[in-house]
C-alpha atoms as a PDB file:
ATOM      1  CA  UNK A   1     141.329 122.050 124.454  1.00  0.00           C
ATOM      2  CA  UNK A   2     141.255 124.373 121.309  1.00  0.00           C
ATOM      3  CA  UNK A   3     138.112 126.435 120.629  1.00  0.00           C
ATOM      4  CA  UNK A   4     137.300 126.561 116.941  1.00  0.00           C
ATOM      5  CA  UNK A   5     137.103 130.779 117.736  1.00  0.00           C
ATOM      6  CA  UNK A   6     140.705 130.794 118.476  1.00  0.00           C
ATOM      7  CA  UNK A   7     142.082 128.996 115.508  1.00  0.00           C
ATOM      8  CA  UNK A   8     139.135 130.329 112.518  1.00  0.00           C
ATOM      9  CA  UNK A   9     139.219 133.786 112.478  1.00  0.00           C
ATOM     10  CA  UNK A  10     136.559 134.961 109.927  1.00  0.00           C
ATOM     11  CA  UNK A  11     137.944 138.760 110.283  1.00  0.00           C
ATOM     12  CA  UNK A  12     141.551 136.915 109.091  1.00  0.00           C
ATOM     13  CA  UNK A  13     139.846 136.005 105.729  1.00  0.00           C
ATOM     14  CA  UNK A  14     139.320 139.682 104.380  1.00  0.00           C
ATOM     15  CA  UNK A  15     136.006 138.963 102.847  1.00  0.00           C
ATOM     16  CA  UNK A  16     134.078 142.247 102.540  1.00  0.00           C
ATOM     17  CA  UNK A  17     130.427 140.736 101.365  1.00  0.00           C
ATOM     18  CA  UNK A  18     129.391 139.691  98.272  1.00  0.00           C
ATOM     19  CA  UNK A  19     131.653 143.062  96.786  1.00  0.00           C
ATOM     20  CA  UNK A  20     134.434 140.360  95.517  1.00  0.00           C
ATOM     21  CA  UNK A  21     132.249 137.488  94.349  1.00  0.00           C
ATOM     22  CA  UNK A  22     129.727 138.999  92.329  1.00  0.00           C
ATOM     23  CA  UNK A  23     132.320 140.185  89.360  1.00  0.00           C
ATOM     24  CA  UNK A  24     130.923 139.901  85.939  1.00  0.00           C
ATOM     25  CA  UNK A  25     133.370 137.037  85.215  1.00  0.00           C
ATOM     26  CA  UNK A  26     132.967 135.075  88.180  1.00  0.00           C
ATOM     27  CA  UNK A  27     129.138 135.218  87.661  1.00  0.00           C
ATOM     28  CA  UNK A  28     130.054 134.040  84.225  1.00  0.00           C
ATOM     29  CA  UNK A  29     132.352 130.964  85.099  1.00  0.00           C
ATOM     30  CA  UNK A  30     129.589 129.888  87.492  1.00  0.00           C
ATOM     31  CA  UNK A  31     127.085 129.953  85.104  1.00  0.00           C
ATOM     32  CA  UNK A  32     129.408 128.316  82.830  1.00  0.00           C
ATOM     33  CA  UNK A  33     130.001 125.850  85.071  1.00  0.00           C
ATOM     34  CA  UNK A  34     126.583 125.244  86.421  1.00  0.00           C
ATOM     35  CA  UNK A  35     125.070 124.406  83.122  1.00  0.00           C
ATOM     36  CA  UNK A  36     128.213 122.016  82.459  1.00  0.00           C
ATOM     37  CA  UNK A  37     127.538 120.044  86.243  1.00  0.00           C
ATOM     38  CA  UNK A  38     123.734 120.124  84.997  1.00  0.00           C
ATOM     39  CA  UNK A  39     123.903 118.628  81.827  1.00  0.00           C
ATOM     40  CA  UNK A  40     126.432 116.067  83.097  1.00  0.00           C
ATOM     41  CA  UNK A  41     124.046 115.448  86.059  1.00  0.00           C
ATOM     42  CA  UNK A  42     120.970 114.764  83.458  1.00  0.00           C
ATOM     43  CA  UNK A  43     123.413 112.793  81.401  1.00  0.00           C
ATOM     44  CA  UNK A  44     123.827 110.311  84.342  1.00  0.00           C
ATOM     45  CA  UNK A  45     120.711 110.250  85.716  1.00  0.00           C
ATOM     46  CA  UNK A  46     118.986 109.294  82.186  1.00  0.00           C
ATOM     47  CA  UNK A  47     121.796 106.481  82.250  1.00  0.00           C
ATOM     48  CA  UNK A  48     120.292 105.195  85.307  1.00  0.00           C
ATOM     49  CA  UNK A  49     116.738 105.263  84.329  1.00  0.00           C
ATOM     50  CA  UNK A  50     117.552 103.525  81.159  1.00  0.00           C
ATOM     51  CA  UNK A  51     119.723 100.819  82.934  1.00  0.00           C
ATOM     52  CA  UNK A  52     116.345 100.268  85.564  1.00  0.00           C
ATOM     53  CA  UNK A  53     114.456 100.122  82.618  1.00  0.00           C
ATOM     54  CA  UNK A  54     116.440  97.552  80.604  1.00  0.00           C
ATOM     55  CA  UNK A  55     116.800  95.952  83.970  1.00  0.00           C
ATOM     56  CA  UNK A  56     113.163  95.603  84.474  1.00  0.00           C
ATOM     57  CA  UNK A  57     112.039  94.649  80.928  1.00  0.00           C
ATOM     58  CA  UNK A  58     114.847  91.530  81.098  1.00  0.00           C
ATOM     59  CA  UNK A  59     113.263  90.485  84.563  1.00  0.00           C
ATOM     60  CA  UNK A  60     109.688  90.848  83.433  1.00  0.00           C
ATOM     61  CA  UNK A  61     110.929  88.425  80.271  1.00  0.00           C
ATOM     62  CA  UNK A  62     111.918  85.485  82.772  1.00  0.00           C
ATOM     63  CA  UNK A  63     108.217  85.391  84.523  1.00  0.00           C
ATOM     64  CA  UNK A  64     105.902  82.984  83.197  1.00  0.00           C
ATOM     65  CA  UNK A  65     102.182  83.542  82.888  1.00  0.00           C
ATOM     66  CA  UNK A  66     101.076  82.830  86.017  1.00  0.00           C
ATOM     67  CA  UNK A  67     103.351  85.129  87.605  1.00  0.00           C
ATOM     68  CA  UNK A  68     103.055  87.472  84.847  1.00  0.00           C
ATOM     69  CA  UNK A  69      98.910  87.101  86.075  1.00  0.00           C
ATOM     70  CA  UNK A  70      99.835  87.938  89.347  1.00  0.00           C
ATOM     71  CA  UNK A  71     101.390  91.537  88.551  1.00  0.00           C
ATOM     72  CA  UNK A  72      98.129  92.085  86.274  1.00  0.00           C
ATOM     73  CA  UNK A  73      99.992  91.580  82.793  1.00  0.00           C
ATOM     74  CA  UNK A  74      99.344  89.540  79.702  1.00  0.00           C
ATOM     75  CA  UNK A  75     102.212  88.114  77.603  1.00  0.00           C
ATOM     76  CA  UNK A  76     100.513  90.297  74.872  1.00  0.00           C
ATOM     77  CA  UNK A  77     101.016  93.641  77.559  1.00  0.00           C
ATOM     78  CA  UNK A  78     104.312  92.046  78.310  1.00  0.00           C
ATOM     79  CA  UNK A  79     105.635  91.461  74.183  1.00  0.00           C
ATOM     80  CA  UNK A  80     104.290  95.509  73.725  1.00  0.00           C
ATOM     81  CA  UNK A  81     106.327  96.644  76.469  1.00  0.00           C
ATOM     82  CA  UNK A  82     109.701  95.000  75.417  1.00  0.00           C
ATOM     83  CA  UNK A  83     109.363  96.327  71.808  1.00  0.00           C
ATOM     84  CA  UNK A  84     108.816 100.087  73.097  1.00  0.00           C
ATOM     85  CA  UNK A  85     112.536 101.564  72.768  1.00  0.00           C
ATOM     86  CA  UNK A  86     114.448 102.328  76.317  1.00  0.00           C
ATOM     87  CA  UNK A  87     114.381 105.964  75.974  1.00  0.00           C
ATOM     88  CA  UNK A  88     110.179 106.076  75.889  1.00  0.00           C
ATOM     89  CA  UNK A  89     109.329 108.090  78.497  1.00  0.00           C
ATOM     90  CA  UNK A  90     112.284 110.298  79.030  1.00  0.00           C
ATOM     91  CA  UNK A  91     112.343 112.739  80.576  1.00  0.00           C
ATOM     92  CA  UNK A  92     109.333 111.922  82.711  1.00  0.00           C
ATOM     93  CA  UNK A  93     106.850 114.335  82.722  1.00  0.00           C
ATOM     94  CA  UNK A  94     105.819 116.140  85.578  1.00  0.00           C
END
């Protein structure tokens, strides 16, 4: 059996701290970077919301009014929330 001490040595790597990392251009790549992964994770996640959404409004469409009753909803509350446009509400606020 191997121990994971015998094959990883850590003093093998030659990492002295934070002294290599913390260069003024690696700080800004990772920022660079960061803000590129962020906006592309908002960009998705706003995709999802307004799929749900357009999901949701074509479902609630389909019920009739009894159903519609059940879920507390009129077809008047019903016709004002598929006019509103998919992007109401976004970003939610907190």
């Amino acid at each position: 059996m191997v121990n994971c001490n015998d094959t990883i040595r850590v003093s093998d790597l030659n990492i002295k701290g934070n002294a290599q990392v913390n260069t003024e251009g690696a700080i800004k790549a990772m920022t660079w970077r960061s803000a590129v992964a962020g906006i592309a994770i908002f960009l998705v996640e706003a995709l999802c919301v307004w799929q749900e959404k357009a999901r949701n409004r074509r479902m609630l469409e389909k019920l009739d009014d009894n159903l519609l009753k059940d879920v507390g909803m009129t077809r008047s509350d019903l016709d004002r929330e598929l006019s509103k446009p998919f992007w109401t509400g976004f970003p939610p606020r907190n």
